[in-house]
PDB file of N, CA and C in Angstrom:
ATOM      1  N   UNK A   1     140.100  63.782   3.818  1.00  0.00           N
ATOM      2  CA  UNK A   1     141.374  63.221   4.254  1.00  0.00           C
ATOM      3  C   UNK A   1     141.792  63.891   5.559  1.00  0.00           C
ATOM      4  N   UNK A   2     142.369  63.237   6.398  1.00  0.00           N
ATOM      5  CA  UNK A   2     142.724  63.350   7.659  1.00  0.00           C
ATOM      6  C   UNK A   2     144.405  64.439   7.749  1.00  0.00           C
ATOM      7  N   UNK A   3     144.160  65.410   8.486  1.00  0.00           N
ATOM      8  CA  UNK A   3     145.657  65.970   8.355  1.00  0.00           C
ATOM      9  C   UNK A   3     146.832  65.009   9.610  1.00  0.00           C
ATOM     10  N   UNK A   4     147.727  65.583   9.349  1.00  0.00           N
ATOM     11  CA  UNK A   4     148.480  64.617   9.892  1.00  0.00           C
ATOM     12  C   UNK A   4     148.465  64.745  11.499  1.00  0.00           C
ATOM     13  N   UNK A   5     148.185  65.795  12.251  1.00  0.00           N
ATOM     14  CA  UNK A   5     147.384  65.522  13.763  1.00  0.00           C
ATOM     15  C   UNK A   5     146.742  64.722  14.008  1.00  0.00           C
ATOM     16  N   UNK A   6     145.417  64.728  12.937  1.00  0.00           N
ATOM     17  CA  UNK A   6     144.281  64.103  13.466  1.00  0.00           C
ATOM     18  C   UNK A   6     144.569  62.795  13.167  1.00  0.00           C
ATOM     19  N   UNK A   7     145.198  62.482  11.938  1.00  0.00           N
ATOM     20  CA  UNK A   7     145.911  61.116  11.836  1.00  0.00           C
ATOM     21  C   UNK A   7     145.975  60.533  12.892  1.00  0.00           C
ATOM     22  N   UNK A   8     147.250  60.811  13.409  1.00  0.00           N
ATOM     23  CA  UNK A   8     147.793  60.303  14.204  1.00  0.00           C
ATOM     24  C   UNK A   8     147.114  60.342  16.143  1.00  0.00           C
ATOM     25  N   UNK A   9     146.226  61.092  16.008  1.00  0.00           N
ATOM     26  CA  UNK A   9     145.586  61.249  17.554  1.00  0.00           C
ATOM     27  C   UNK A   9     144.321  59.772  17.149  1.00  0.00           C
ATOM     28  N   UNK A  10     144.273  60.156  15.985  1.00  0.00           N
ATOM     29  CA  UNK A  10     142.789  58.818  16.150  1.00  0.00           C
ATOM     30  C   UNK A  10     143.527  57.269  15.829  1.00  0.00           C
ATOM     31  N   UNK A  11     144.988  57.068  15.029  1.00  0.00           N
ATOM     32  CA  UNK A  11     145.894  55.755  14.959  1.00  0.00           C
ATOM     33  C   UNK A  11     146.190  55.800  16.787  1.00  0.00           C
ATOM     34  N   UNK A  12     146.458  57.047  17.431  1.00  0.00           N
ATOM     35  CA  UNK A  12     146.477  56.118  18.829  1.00  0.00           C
ATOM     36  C   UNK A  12     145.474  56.219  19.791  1.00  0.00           C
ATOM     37  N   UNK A  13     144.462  56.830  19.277  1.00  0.00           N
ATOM     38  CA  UNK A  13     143.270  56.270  20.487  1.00  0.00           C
ATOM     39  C   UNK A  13     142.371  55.068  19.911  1.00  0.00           C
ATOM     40  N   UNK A  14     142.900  54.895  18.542  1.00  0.00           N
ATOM     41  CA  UNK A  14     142.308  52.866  17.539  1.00  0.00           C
ATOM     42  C   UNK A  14     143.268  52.089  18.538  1.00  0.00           C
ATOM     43  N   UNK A  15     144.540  52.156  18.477  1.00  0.00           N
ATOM     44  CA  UNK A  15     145.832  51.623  19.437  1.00  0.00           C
ATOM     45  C   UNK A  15     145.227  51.704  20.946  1.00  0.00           C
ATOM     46  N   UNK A  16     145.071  52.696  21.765  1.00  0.00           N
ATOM     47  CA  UNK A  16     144.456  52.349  23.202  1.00  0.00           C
ATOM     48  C   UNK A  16     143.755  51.152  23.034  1.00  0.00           C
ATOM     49  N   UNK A  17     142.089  51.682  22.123  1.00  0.00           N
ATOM     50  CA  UNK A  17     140.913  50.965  22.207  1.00  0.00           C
ATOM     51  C   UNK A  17     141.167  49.182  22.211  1.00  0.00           C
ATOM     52  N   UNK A  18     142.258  48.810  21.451  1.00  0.00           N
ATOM     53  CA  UNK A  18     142.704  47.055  21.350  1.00  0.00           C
ATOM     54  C   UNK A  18     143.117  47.221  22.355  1.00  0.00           C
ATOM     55  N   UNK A  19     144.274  47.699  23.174  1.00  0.00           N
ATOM     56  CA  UNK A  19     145.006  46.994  24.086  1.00  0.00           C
ATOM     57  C   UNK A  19     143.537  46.927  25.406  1.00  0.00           C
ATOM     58  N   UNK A  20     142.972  47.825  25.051  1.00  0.00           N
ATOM     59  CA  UNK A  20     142.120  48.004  26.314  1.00  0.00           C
ATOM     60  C   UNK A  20     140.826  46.548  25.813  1.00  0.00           C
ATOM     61  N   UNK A  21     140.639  46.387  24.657  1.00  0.00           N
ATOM     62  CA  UNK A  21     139.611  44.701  24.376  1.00  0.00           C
ATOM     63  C   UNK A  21     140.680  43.720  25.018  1.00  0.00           C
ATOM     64  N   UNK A  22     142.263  43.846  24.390  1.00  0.00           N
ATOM     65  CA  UNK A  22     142.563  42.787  25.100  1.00  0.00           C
ATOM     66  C   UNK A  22     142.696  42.579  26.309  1.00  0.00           C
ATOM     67  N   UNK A  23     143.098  43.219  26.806  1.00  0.00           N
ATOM     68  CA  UNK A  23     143.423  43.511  28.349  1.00  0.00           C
ATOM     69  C   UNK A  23     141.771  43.086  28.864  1.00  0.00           C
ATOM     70  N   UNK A  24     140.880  43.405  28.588  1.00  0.00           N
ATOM     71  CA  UNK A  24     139.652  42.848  29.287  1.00  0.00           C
ATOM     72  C   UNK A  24     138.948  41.701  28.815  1.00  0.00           C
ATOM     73  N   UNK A  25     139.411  41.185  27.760  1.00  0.00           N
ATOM     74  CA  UNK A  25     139.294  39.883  26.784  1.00  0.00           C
ATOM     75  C   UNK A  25     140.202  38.652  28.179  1.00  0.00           C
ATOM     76  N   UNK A  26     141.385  39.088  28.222  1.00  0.00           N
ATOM     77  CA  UNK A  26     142.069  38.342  28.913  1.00  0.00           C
ATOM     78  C   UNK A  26     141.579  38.145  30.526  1.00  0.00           C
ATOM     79  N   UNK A  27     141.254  39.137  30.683  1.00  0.00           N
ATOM     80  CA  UNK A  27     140.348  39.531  32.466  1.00  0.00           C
ATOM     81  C   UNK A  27     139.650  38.589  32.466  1.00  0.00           C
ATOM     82  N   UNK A  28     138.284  38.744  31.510  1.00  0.00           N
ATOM     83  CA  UNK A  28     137.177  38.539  31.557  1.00  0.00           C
ATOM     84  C   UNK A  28     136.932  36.769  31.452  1.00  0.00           C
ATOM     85  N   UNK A  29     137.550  36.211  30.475  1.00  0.00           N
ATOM     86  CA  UNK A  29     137.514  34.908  29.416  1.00  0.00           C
ATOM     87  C   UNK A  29     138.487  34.237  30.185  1.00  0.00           C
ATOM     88  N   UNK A  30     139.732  34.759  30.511  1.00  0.00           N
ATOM     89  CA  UNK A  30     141.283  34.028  30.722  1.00  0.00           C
ATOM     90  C   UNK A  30     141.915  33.192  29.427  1.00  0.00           C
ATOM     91  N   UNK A  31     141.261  34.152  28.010  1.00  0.00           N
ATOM     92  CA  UNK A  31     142.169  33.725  26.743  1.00  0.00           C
ATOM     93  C   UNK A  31     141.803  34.807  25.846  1.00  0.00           C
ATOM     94  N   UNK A  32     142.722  35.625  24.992  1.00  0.00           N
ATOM     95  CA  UNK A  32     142.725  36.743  23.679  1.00  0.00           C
ATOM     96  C   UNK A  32     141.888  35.727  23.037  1.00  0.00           C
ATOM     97  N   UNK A  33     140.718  36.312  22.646  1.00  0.00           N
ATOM     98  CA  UNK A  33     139.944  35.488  21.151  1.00  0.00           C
ATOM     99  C   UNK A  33     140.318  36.529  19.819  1.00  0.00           C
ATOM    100  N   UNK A  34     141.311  35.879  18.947  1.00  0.00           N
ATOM    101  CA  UNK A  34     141.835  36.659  17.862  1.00  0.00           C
ATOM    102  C   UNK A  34     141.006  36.338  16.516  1.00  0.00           C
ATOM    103  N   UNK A  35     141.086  37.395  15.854  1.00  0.00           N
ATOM    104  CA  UNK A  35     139.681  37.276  14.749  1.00  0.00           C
ATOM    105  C   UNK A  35     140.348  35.976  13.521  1.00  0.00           C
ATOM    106  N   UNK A  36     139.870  35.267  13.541  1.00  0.00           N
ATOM    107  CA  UNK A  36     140.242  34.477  12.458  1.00  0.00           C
ATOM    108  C   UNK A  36     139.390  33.980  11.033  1.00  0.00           C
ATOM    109  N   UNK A  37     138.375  34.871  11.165  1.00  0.00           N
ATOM    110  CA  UNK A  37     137.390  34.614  10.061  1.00  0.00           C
ATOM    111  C   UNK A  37     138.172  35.886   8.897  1.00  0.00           C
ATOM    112  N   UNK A  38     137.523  35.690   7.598  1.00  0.00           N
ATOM    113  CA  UNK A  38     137.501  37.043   6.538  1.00  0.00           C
ATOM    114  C   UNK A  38     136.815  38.360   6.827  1.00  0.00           C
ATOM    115  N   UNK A  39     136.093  38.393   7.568  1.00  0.00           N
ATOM    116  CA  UNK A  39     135.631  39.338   7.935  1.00  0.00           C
ATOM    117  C   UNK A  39     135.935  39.797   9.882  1.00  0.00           C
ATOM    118  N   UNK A  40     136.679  39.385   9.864  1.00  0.00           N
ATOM    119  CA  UNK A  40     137.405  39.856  11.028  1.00  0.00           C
ATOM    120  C   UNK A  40     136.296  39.166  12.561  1.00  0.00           C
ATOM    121  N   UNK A  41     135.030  38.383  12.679  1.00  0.00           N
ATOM    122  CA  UNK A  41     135.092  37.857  13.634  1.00  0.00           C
ATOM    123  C   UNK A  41     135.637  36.734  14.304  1.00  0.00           C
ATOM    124  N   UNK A  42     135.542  36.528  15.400  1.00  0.00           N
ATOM    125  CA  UNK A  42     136.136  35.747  16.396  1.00  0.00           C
ATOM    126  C   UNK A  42     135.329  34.321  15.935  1.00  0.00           C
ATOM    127  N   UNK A  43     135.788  33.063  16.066  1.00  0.00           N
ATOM    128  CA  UNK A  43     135.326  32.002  16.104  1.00  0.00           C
ATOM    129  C   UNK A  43     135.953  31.046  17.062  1.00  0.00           C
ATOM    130  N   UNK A  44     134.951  30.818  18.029  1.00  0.00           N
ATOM    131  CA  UNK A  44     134.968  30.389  18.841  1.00  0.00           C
ATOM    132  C   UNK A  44     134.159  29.160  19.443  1.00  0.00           C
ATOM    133  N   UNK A  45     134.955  28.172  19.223  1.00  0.00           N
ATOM    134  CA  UNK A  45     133.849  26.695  19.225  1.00  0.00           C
ATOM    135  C   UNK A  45     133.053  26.802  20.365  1.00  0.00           C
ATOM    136  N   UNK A  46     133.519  27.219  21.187  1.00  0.00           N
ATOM    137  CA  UNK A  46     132.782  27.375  23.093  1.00  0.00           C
ATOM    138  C   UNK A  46     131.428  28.241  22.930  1.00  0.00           C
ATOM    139  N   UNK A  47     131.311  29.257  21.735  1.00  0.00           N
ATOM    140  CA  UNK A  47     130.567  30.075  22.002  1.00  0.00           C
ATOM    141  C   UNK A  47     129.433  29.552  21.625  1.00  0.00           C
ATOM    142  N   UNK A  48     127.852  29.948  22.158  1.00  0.00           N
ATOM    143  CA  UNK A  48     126.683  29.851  20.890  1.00  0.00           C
ATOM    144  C   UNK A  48     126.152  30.619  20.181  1.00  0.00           C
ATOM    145  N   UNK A  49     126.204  30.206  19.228  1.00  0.00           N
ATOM    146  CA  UNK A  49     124.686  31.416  18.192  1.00  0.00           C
ATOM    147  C   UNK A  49     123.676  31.596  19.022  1.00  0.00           C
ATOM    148  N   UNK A  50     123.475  33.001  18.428  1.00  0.00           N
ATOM    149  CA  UNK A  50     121.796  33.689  19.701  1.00  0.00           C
ATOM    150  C   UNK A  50     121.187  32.737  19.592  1.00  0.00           C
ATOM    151  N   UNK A  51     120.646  32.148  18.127  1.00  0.00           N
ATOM    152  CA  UNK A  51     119.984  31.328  17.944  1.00  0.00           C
ATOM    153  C   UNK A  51     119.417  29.659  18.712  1.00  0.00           C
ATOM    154  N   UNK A  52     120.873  29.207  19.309  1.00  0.00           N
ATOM    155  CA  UNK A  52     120.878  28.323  19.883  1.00  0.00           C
ATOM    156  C   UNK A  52     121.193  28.403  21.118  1.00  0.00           C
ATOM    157  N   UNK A  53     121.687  29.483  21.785  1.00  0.00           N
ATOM    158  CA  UNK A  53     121.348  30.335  23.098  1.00  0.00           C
ATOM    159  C   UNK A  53     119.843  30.451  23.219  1.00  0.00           C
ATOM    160  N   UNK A  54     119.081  31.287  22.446  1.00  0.00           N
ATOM    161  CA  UNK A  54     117.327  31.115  22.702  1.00  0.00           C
ATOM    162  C   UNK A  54     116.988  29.668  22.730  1.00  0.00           C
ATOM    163  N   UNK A  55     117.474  28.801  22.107  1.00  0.00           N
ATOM    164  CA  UNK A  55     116.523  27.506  21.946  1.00  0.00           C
ATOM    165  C   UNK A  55     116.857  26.705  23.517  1.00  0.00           C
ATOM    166  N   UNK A  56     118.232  27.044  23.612  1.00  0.00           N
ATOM    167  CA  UNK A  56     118.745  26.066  25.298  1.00  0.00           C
ATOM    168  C   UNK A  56     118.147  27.018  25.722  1.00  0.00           C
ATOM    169  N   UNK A  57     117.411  28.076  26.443  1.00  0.00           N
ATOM    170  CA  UNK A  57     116.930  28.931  27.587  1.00  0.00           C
ATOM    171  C   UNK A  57     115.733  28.584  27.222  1.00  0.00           C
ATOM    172  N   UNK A  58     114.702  27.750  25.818  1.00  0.00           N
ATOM    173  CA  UNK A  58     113.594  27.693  26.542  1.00  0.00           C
ATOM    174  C   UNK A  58     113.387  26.113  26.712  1.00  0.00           C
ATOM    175  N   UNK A  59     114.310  25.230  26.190  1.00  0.00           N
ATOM    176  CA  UNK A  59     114.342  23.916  26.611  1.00  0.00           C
ATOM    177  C   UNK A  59     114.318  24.155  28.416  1.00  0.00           C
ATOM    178  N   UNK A  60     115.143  25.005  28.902  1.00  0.00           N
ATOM    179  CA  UNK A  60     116.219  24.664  30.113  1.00  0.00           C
ATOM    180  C   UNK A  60     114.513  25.487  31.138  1.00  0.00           C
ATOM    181  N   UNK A  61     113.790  26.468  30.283  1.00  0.00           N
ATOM    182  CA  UNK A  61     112.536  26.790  30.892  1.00  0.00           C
ATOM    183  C   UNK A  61     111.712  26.359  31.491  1.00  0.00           C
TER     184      UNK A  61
END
């Protein structure tokens, strides 16, 4: 168990680490992709599976 320093030094460098995804989420994309699955990833119709990323790069080959 965490004493209450270390608590609280690692709740705000977890706190930096988001503002700093969003902040470059927003840079990068020009939209926050917020996790909306059960297991906390992003779903994102725009995106592809590796899977179908490899298959268009060797069609496009």
């Amino acid at each position: 168990m965490f004493s209450k320093k270390k608590r609280y030094a690692f709740f705000k460098a977890q706190k930096e680490m988001e503002e700093i995804s969003k902040e470059t989420q927003i840079r990068e994309f020009g939209e926050l992709f917020v996790p909306t699955g059960e297991d906390g990833k992003t779903e994102n119709p725009s995106r592809l599976s590796s899977e179908d990323a490899l298959i268009s790069a060797v069609e496009a080959y």
